[in-house]
C-alpha atoms as a PDB file:
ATOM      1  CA  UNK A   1     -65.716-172.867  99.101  1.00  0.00           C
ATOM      2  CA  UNK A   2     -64.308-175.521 101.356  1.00  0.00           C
ATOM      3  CA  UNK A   3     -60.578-175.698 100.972  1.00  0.00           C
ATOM      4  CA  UNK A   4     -59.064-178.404  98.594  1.00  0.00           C
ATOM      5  CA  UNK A   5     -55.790-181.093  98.447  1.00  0.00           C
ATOM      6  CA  UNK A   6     -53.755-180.826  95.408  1.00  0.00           C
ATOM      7  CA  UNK A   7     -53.320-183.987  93.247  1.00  0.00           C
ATOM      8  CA  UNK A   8     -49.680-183.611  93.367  1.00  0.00           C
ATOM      9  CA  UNK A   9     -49.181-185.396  96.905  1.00  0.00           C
ATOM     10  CA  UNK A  10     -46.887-187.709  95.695  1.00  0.00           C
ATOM     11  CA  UNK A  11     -44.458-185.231  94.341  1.00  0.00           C
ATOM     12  CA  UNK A  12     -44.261-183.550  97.383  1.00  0.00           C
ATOM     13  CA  UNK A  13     -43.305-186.408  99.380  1.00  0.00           C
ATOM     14  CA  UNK A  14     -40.517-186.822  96.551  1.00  0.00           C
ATOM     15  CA  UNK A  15     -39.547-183.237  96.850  1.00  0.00           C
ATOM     16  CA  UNK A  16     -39.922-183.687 100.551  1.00  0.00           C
ATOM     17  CA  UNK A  17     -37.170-186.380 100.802  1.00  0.00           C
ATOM     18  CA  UNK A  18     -34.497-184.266  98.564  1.00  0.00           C
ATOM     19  CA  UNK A  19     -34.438-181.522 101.969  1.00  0.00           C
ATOM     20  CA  UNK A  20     -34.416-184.065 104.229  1.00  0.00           C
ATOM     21  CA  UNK A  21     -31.280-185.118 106.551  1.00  0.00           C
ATOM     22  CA  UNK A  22     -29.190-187.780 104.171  1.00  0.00           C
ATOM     23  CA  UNK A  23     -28.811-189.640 107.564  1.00  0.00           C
ATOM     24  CA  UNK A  24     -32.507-190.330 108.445  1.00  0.00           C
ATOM     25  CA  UNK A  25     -34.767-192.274 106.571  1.00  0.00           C
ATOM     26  CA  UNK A  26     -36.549-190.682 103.671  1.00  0.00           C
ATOM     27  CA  UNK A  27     -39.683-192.589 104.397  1.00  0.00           C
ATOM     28  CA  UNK A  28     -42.611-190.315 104.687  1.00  0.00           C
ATOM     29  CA  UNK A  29     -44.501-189.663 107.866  1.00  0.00           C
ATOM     30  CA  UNK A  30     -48.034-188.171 108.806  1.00  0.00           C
ATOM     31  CA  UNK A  31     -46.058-184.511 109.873  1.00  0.00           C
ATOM     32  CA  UNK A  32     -49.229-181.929 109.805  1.00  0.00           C
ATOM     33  CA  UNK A  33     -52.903-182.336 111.344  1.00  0.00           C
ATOM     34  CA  UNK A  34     -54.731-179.226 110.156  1.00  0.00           C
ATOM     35  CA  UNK A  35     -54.308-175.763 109.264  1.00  0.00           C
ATOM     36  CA  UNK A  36     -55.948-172.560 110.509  1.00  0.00           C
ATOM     37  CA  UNK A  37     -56.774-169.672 108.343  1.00  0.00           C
ATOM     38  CA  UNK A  38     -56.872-166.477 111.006  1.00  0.00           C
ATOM     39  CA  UNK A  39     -56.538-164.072 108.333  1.00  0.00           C
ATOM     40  CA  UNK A  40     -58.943-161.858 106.743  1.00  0.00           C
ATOM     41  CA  UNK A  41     -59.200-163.764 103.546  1.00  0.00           C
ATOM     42  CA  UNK A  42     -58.503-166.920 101.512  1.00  0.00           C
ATOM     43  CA  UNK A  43     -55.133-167.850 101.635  1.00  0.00           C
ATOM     44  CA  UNK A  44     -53.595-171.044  99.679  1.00  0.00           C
ATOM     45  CA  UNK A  45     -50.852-173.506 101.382  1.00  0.00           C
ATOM     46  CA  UNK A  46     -47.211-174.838  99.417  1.00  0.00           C
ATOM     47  CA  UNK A  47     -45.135-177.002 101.161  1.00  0.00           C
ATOM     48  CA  UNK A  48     -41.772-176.949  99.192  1.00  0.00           C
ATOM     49  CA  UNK A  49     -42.934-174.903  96.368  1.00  0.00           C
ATOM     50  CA  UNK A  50     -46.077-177.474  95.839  1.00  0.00           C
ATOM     51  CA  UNK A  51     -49.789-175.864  96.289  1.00  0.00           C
ATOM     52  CA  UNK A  52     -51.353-178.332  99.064  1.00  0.00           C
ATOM     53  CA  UNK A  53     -54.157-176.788 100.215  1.00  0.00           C
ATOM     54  CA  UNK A  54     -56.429-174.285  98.226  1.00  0.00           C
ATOM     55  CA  UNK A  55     -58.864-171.428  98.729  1.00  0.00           C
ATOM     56  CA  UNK A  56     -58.740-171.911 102.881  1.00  0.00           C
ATOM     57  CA  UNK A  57     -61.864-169.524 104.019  1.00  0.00           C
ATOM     58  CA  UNK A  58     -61.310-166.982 106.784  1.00  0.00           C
ATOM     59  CA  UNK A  59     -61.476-168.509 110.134  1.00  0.00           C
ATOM     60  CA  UNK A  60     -62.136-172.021 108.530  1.00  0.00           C
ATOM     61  CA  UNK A  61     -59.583-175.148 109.796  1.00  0.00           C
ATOM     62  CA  UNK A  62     -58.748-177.241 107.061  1.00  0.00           C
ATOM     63  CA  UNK A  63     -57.337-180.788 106.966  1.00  0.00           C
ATOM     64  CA  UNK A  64     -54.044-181.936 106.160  1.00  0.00           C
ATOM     65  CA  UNK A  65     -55.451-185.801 106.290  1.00  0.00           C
ATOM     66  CA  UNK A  66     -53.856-187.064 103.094  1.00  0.00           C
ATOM     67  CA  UNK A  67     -50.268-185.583 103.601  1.00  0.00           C
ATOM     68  CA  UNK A  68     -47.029-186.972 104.697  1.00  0.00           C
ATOM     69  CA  UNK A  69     -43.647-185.641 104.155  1.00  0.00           C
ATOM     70  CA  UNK A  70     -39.941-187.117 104.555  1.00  0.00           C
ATOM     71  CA  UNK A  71     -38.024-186.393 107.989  1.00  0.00           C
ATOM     72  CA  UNK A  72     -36.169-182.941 107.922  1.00  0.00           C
ATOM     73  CA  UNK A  73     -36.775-179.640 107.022  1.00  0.00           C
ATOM     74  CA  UNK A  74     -39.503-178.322 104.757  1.00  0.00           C
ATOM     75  CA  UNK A  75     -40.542-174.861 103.676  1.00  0.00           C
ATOM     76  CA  UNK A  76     -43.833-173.840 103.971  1.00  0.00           C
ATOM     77  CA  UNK A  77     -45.513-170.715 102.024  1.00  0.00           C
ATOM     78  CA  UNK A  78     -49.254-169.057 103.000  1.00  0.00           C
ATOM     79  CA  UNK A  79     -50.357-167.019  99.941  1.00  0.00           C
ATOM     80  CA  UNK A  80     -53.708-165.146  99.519  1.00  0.00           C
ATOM     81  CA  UNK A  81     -55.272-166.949  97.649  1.00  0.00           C
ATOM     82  CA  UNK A  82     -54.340-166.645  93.623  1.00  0.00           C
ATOM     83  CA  UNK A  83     -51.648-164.233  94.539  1.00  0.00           C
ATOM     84  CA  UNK A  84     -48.225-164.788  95.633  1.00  0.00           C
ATOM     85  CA  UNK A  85     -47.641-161.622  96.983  1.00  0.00           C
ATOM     86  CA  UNK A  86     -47.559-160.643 101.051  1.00  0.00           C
ATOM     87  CA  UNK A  87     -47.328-164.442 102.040  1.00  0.00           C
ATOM     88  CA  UNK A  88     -45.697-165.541 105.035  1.00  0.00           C
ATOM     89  CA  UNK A  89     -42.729-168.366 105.002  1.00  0.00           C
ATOM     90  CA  UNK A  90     -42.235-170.656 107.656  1.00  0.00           C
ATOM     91  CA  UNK A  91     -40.188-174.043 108.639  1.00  0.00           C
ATOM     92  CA  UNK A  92     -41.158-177.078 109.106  1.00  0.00           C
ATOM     93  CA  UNK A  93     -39.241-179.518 110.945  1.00  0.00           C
ATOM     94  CA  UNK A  94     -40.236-183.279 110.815  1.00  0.00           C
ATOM     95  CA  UNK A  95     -39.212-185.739 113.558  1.00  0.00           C
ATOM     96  CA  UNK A  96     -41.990-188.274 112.770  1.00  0.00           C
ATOM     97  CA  UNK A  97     -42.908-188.619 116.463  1.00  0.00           C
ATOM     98  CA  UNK A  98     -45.889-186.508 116.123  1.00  0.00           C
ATOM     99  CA  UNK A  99     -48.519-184.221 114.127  1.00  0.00           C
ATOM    100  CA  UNK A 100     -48.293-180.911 114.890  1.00  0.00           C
ATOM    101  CA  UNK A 101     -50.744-177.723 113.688  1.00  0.00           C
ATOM    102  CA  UNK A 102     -50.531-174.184 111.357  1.00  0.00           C
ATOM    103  CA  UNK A 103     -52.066-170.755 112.016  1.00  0.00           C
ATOM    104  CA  UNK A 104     -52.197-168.060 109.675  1.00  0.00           C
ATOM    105  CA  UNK A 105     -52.815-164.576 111.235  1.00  0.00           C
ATOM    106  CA  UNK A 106     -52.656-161.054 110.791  1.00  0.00           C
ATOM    107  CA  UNK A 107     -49.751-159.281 112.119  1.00  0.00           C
ATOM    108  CA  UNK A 108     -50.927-156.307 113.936  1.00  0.00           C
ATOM    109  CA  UNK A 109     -49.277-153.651 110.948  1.00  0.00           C
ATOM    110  CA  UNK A 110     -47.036-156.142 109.696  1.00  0.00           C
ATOM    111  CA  UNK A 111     -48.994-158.268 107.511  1.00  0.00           C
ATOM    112  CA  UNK A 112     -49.269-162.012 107.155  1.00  0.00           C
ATOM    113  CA  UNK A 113     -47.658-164.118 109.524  1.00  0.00           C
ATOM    114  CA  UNK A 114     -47.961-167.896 109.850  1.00  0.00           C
ATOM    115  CA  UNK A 115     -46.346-170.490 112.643  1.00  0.00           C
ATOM    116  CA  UNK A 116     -46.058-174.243 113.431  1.00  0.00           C
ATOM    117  CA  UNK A 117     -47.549-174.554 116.529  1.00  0.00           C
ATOM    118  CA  UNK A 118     -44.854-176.904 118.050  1.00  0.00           C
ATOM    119  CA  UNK A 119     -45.527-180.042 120.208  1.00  0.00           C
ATOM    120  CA  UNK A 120     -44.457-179.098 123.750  1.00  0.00           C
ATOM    121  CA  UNK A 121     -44.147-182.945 125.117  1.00  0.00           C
ATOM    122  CA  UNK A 122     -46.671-181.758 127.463  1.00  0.00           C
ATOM    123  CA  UNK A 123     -47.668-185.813 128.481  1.00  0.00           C
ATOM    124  CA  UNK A 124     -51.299-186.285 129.352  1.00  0.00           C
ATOM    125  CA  UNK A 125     -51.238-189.202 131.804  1.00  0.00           C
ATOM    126  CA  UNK A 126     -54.003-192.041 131.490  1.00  0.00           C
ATOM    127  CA  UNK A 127     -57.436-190.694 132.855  1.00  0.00           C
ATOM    128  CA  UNK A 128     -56.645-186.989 131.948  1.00  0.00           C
ATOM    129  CA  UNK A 129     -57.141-184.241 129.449  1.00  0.00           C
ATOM    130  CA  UNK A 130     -55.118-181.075 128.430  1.00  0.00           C
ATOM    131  CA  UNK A 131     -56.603-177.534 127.051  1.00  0.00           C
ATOM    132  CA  UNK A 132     -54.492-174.456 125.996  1.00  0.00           C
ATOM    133  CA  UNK A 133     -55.487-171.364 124.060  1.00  0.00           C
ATOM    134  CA  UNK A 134     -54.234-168.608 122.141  1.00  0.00           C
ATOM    135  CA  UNK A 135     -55.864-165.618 121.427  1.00  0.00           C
ATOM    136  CA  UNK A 136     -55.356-164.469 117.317  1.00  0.00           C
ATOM    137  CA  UNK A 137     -57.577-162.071 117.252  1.00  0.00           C
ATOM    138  CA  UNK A 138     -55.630-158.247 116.911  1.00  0.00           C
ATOM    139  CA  UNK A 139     -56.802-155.494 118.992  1.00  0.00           C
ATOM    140  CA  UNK A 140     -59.380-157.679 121.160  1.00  0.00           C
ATOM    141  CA  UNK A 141     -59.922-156.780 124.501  1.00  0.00           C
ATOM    142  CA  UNK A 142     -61.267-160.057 125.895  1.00  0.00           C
ATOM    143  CA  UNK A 143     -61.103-162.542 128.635  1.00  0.00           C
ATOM    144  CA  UNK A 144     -61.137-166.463 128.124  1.00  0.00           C
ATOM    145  CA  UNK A 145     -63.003-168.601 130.373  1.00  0.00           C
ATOM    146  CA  UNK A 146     -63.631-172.184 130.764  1.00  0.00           C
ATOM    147  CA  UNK A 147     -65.297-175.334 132.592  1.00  0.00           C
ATOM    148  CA  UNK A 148     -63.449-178.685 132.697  1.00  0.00           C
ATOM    149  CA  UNK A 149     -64.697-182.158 133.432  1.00  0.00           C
ATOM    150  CA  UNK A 150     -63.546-181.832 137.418  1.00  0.00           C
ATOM    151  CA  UNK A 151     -65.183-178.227 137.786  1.00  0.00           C
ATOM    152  CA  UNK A 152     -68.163-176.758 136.513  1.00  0.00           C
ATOM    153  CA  UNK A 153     -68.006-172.765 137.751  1.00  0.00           C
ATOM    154  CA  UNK A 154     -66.293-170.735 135.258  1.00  0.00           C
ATOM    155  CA  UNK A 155     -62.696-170.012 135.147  1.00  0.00           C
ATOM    156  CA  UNK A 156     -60.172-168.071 133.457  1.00  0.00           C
ATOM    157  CA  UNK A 157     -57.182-168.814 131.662  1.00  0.00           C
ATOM    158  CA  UNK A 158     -55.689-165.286 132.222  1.00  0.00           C
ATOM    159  CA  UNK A 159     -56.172-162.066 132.298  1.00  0.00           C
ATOM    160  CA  UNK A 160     -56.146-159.754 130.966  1.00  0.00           C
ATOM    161  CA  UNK A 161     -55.708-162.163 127.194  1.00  0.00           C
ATOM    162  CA  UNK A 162     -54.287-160.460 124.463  1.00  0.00           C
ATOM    163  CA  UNK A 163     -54.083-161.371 120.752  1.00  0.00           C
ATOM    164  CA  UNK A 164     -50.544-163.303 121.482  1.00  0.00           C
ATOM    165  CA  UNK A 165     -49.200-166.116 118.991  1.00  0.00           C
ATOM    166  CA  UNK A 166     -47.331-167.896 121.428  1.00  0.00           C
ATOM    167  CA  UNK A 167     -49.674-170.749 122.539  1.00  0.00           C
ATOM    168  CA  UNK A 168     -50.440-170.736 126.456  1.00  0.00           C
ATOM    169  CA  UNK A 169     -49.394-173.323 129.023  1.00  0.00           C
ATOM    170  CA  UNK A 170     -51.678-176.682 128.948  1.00  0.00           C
ATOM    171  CA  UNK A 171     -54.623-176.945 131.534  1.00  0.00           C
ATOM    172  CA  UNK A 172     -55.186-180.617 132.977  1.00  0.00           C
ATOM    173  CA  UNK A 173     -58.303-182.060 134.331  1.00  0.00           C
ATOM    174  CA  UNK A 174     -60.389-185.494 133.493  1.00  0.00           C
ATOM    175  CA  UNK A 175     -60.721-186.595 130.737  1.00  0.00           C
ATOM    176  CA  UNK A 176     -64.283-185.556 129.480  1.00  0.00           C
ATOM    177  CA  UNK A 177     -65.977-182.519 128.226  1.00  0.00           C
ATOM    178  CA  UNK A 178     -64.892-178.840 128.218  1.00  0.00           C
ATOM    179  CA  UNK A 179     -66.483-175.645 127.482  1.00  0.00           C
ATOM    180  CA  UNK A 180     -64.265-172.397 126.381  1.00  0.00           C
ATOM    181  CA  UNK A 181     -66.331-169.009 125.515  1.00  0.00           C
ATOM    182  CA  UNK A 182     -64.878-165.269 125.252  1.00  0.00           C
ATOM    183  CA  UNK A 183     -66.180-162.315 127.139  1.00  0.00           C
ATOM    184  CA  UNK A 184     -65.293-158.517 127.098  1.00  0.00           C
ATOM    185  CA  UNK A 185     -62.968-157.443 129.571  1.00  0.00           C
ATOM    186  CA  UNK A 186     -65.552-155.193 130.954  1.00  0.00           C
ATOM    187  CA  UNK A 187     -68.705-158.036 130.984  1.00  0.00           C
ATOM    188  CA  UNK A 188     -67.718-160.952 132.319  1.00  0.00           C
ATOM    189  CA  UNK A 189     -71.717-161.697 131.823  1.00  0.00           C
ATOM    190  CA  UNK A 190     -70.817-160.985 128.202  1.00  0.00           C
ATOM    191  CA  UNK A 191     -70.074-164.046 125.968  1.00  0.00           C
ATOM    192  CA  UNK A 192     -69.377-163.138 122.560  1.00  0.00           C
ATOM    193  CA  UNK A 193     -68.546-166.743 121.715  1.00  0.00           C
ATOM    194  CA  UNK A 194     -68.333-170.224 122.906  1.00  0.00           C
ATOM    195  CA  UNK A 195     -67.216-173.622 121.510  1.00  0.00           C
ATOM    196  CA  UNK A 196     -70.669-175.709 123.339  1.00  0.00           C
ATOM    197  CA  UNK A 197     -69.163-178.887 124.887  1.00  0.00           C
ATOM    198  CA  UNK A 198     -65.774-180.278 123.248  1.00  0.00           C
ATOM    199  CA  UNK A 199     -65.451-183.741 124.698  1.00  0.00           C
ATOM    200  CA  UNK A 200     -61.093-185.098 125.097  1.00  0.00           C
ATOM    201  CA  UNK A 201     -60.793-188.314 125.892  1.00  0.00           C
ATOM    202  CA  UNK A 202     -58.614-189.848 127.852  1.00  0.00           C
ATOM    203  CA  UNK A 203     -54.624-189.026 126.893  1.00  0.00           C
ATOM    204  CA  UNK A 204     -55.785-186.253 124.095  1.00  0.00           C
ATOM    205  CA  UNK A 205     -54.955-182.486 124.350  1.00  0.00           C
ATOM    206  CA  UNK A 206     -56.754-179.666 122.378  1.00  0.00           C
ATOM    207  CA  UNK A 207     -55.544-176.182 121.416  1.00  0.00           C
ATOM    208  CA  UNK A 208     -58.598-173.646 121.188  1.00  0.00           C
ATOM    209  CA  UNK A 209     -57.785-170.426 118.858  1.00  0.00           C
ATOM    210  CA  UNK A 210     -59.952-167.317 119.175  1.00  0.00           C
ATOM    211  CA  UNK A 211     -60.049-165.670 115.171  1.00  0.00           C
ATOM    212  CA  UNK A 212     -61.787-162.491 113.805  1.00  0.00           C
ATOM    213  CA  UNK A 213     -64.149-163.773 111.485  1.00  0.00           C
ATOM    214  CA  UNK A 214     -65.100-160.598 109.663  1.00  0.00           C
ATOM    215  CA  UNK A 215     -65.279-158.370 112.733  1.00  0.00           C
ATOM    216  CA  UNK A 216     -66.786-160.953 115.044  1.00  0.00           C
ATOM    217  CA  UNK A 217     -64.858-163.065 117.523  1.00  0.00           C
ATOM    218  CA  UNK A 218     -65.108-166.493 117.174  1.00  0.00           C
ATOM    219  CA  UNK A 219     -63.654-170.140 118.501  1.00  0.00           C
ATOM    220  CA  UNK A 220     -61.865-172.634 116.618  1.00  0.00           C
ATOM    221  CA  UNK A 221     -60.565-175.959 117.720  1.00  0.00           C
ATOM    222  CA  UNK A 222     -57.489-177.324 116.944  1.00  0.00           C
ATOM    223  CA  UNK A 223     -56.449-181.851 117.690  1.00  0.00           C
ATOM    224  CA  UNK A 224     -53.535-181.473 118.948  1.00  0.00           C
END
């Protein structure tokens, strides 16, 4: 089922602009580009205690094209979906100066966990193109490798890379297209996955995520 946007939009923004600072504007802004389900199941998104997104799939990233939400602080709930028991609560800071992305994941035994992934200011000058990655994935035991518009032999980010919610540095080459794929630590001949050829253009940055999709590693890109 592919996930869906609540009718209630417009309320949010309202509710939105009651948590926001009194001293900014309560005008609201484009403040989320998509979300990432890394969990096992289907989870459903509220952002201040409104259901925005629906029925996310495992491993599926879901649009958040249609919201905008006052400056300030916003809470943010993941449920599975139906339930609203074992979610994960985050904050959500708007600024209005740019669209940032969410990840759901497992916590290795924990639970649910969810994060903002936060805009670093990494500029991309004119000409160039920026990839990072994090690896979501619990207990893999993988390498990430990739090719960028200015070299063509495989390379990798780090190693060893394990499941780690903290977002890696940003990679810069041309602008142009990039290729990220997985291998096991012991095969670097190996791939398990790859995301074919993602073309950035010029100024753009992309975050690639690797999930569990049911017990299979798999690729996900994020516009950052």
């Amino acid at each position: 089922m592919k996930p869906c946007l609540s009718p209630v939009l417009v309320a949010i923004a309202l509710a939105a602009t009651a948590c926001s600072d009194p001293n900014t504007p309560g005008t609201g802004v484009p403040a989320l580009a998509g979300f990432l389900n890394a969990t096992a199941g289907k989870v459903d998104v509220e952002v201040d205690g409104q259901q925005i997104l629906s029925t996310v799939d495992a491993s599926v990233v879901a649009p958040f094209s249609e919201l905008s939400l006052a400056p300030g602080q916003h809470q943010m709930r993941v449920w599975p979906a139906g339930s609203k028991v074992g979610g994960a609560l985050l904050t959500l800071t708007v600024t209005g100066q740019s669209k940032r992305n969410v990840v759901a994941y497992m916590e290795p035994a924990s639970g649910m966990s969810a994060r903002v992934l936060e805009d670093t200011g990494a500029f991309v000058p004119a000409g160039k193109s920026k990839v990072r990655v994090i690896n979501l994935a619990p207990n893999s035991d993988i390498d990430i490798w990739r090719t960028q518009p200015d070299w063509q032999t495989g390379i990798r980010f780090q190693f060893p890379f394990p499941f780690d919610p903290e977002p890696g540095p940003y990679f810069q080459s041309d602008a142009g297209d990039w290729q990220v794929w997985i291998t096991p630590t012991s095969s670097a001949n190996t791939r398990l996955h790859e995301t074919g050829r993602v073309h950035i253009p010029s100024g753009e940055r992309r975050t690639i995520v690797v999930v569990d999709s049911a017990g299979t590693l798999r690729l996900r890109v994020l516009i950052d």
